[in-house]
Protein backbone atom coordinates (compact mmCIF):
# COMPACT_ATOMS: atom_id res chain seq x y z
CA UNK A 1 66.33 7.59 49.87
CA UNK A 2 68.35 8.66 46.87
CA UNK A 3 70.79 11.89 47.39
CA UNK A 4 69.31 15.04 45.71
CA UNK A 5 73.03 16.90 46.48
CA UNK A 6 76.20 14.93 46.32
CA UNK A 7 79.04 17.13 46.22
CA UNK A 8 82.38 15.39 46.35
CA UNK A 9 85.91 17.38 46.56
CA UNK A 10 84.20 20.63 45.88
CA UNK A 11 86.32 23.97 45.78
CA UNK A 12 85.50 27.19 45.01
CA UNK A 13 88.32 29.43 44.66
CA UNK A 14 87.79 33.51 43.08
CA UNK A 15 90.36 35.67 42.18
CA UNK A 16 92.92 33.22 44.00
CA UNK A 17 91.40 33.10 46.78
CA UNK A 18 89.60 29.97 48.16
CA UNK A 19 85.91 30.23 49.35
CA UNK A 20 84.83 26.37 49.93
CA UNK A 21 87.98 23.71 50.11
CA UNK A 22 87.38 20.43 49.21
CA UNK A 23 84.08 19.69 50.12
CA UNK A 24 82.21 16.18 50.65
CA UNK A 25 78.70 16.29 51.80
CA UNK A 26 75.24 14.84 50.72
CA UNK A 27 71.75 15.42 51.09
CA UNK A 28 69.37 13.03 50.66
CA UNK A 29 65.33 13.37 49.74
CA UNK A 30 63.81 13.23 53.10
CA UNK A 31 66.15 15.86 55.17
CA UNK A 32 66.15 18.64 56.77
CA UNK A 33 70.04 20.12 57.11
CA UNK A 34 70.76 23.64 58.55
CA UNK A 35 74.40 25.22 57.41
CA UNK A 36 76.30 27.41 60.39
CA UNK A 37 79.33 29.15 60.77
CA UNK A 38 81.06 32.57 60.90
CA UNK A 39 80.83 35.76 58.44
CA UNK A 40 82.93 34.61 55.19
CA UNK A 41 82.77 31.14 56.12
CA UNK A 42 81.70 30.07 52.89
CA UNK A 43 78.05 29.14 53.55
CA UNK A 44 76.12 31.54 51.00
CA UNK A 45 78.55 30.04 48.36
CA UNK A 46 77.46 26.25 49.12
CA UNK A 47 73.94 27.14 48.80
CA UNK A 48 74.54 28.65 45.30
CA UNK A 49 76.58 25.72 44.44
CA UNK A 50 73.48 24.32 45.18
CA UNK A 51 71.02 25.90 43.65
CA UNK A 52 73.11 25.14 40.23
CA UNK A 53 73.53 28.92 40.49
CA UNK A 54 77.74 28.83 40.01
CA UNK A 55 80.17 25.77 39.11
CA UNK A 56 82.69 24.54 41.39
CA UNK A 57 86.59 25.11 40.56
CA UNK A 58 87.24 21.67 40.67
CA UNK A 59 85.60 18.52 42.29
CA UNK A 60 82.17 17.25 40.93
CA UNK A 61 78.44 18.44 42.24
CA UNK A 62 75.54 15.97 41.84
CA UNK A 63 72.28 17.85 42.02
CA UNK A 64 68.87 15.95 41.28
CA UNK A 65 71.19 12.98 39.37
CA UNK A 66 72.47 15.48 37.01
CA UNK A 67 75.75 16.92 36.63
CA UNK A 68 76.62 20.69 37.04
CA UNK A 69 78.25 21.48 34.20
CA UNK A 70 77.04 18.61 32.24
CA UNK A 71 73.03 19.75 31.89
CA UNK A 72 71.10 22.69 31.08
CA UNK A 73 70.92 24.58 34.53
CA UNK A 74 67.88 26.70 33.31
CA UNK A 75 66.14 23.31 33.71
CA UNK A 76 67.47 22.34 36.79
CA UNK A 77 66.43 25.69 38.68
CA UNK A 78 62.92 25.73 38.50
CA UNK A 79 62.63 22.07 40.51
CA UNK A 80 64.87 24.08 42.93
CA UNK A 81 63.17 26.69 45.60
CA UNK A 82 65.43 29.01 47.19
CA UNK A 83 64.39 31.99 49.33
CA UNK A 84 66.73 34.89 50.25
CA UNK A 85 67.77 38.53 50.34
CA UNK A 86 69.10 39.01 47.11
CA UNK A 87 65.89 37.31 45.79
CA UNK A 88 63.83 39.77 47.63
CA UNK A 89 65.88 42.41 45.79
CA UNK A 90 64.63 41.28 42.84
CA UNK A 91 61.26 41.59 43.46
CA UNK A 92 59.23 45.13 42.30
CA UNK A 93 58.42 46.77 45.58
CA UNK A 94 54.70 47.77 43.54
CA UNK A 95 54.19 44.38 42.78
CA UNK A 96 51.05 42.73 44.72
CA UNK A 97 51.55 39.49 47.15
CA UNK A 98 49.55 36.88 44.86
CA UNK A 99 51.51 37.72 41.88
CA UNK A 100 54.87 37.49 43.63
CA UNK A 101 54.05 33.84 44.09
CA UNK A 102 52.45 33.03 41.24
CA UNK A 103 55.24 34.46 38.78
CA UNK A 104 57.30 31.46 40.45
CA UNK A 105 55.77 29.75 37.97
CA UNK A 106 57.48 31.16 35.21
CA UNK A 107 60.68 32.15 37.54
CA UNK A 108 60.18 35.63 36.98
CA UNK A 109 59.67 38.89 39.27
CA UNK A 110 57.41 40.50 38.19
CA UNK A 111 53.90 40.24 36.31
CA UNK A 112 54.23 40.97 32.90
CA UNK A 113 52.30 39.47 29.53
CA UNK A 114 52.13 35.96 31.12
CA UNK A 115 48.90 33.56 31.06
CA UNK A 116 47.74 31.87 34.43
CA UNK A 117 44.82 29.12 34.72
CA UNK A 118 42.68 28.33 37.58
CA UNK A 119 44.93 25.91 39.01
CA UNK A 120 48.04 28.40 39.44
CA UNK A 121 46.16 31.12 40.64
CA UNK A 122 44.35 28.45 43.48
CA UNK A 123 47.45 26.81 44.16
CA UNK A 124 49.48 30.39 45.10
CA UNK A 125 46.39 31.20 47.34
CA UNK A 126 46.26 27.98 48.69
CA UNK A 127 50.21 28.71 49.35
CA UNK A 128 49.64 31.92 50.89
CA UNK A 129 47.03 30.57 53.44
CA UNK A 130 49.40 28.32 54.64
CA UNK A 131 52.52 30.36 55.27
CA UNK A 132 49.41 33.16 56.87
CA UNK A 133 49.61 35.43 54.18
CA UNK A 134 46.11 35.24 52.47
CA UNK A 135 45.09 38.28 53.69
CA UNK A 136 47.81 40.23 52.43
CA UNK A 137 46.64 39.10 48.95
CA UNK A 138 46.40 42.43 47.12
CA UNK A 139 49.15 44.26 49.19
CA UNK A 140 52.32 45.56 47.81
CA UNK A 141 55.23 43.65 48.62
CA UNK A 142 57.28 46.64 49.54
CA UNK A 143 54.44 47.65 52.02
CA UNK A 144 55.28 44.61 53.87
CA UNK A 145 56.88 44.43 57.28
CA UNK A 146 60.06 42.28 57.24
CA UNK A 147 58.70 39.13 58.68
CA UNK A 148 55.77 39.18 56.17
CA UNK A 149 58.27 39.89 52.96
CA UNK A 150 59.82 36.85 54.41
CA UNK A 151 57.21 34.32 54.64
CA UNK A 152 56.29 35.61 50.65
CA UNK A 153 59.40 34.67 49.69
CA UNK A 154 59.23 31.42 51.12
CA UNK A 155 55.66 30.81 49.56
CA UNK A 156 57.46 32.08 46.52
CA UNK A 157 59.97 29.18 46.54
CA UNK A 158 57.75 26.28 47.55
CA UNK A 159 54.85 27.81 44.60
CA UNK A 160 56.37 24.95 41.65
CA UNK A 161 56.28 22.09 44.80
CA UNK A 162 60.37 21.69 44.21
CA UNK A 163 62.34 19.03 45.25
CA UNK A 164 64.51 21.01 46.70
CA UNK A 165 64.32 23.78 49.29
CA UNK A 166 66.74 26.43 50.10
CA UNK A 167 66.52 29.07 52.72
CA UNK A 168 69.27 32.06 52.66
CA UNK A 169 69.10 33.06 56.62
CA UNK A 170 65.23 33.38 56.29
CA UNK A 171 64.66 34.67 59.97
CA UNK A 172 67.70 37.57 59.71
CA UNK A 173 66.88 40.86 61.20
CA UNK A 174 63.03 39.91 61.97
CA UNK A 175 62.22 40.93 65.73
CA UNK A 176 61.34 38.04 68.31
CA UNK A 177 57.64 37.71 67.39
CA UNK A 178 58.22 37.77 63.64
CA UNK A 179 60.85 35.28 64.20
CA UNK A 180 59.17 32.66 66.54
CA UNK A 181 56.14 33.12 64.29
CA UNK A 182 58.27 32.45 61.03
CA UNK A 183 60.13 29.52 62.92
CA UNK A 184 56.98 28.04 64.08
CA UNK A 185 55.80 27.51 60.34
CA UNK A 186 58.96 26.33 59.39
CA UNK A 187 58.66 23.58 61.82
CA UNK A 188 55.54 22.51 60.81
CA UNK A 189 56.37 22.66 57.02
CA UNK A 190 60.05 20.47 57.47
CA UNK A 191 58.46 17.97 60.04
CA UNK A 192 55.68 17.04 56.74
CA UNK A 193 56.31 14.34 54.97
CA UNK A 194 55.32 15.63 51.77
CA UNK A 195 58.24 18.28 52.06
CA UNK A 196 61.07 18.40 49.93
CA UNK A 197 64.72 18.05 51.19
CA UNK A 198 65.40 21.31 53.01
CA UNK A 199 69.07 23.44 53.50
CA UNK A 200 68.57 26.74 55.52
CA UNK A 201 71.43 28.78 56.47
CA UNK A 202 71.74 30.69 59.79
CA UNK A 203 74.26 32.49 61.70
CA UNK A 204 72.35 31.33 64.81
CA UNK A 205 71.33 28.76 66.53
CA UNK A 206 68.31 29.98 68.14
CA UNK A 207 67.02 30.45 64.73
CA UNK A 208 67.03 26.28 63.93
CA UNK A 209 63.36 25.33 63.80
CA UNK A 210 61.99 22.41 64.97
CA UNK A 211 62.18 19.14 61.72
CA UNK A 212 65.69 19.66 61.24
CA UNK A 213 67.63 16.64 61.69
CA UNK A 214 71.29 17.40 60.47
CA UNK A 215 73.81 20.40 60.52
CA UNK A 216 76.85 21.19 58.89
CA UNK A 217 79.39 23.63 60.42
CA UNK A 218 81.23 25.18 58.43
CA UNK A 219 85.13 27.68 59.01
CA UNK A 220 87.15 29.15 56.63
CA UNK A 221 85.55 27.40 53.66
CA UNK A 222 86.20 23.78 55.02
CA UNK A 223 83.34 21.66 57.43
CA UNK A 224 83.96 21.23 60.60
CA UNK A 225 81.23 18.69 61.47
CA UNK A 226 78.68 17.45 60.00
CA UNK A 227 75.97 14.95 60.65
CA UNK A 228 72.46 14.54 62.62
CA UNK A 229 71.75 18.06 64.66
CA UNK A 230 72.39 16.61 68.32
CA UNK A 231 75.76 15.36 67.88
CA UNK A 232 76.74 18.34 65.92
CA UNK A 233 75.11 21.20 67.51
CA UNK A 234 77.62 20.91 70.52
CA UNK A 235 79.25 23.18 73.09
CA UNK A 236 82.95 21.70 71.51
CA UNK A 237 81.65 22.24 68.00
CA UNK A 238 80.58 25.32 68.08
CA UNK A 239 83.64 26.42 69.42
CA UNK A 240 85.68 25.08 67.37
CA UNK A 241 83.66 26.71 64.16
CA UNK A 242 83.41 29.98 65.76
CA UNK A 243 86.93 30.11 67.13
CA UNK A 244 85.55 31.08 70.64
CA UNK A 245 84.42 29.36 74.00
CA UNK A 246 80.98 28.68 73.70
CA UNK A 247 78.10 27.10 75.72
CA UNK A 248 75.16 25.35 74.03
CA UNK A 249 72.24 24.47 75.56
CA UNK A 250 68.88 22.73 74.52
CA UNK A 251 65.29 22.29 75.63
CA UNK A 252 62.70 20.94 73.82
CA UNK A 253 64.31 20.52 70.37
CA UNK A 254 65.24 24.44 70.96
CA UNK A 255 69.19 25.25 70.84
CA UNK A 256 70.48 28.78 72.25
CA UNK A 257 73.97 29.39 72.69
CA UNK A 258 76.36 32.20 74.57
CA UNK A 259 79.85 32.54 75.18
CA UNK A 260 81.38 30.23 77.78
């Protein structure tokens, strides 16, 4: 299947200082990748790289057979889903669950003057019943416990049916239930057929759900490994990445890890 990212010889340098270092990595259509490594290790950046939200420095990035820097990104982005904090931040606490999805429509937070038909509205609840949200229809979003804001957001992002998902550590600071819960849907949604390619990024892997195929570690800006999940997600790997002895274990498709 064709590559919906192709990023060859990416850098990202600010200020001087270099955040991703000559990067080569691709994602095709039909995958499921999940992004790990330490605090600063460059992994938010790649996932803004691409969701066509900055350039690189140098090297070329290939997103949906377009160009960055060579198309209009504001029509790129909205065949691009991406869920995360900073998103949340954006959204008006007052603003009610259904129309926090449906405004995905017209990437905007926030209800304003816009028209819906039938078919948006139906589609967002049809959304919301399958991350379990339908009957938090009418609630505020900033009533919402942090597992439930999360699964929104994620209903948010998959609302246009992109062809490409991204997940900003979408199970961060939920508590074990909220988390298995959240992971549990994610399983089922990346082991579809119908779904689009998928990045999520974690700090931890106890948070990889079940339909992801292929990781990428990531240290100081530069991979580490990369390539499908059980020959990546390794004791040696891990170590490596997080510059500490580690011990990896898995059951089930499940990974946990502590130090060695």
């Amino acid at each position: 299947m064709a590559s919906v990212l192709q990023l060859s010889d990416v850098s990202i340098v600010r200020e001087g200082n270099p955040i991703l270092k000559s990067v080569d990595w691709a994602v095709d259509g039909d995958e499921r990748w999940v992004i790990l490594g330490p605090n600063g290790a460059g992994k938010t950046t790649l996932l803004q790289v691409a969701a066509a939200m900055i350039h690189p420095s140098s090297g070329t990035a290939r997103l949906l057979d377009d160009t960055l820097g060579r198309v209009d990104v504001f029509d790129l982005r909205p065949r691009i889903g991406f869920a995360s904090t900073a998103m949340a931040r954006r959204i008006p606490s007052s603003e009610r669950v259904l129309d926090v999805v449906l405004t995905a429509a017209y990437s905007v937070t926030g209800r304003w003057n816009e028209a819906y038909e039938d078919v948006d509205i139906r589609r967002a609840q049809r959304v919301l019943a399958e991350w379990r949200l339908d009957h938090l229809e009418t609630r505020r979003f900033g009533d919402l416990s942090d597992g439930e804001q999360k699964r929104v957001q994620i209903a948010r992002s998959i609302m246009t049916d992109p062809e490409l998902l991204l997940l900003d550590e979408p199970a961060a600071s939920l508590d074990l239930g909220a988390r298995e819960e959240l992971l549990q849907l994610l399983g089922g949604y990346a082991s579809a057929a119908e779904a689009p390619a998928m990045i999520m990024v974690t700090h931890h892997v106890e948070e990889i759900p079940l339909g992801f195929g292929n990781a990428l570690l990531l240290s100081n800006g530069s991979i580490t490994a990369a390539g499908p999940i059980e020959e990546v997600i390794t004791s040696e790997n891990l170590s490596e990445t997080f510059g500490l002895p580690l011990q990896v274990t898995a059951q089930d498709g499940r990974y946990s890890a502590r130090a060695a």
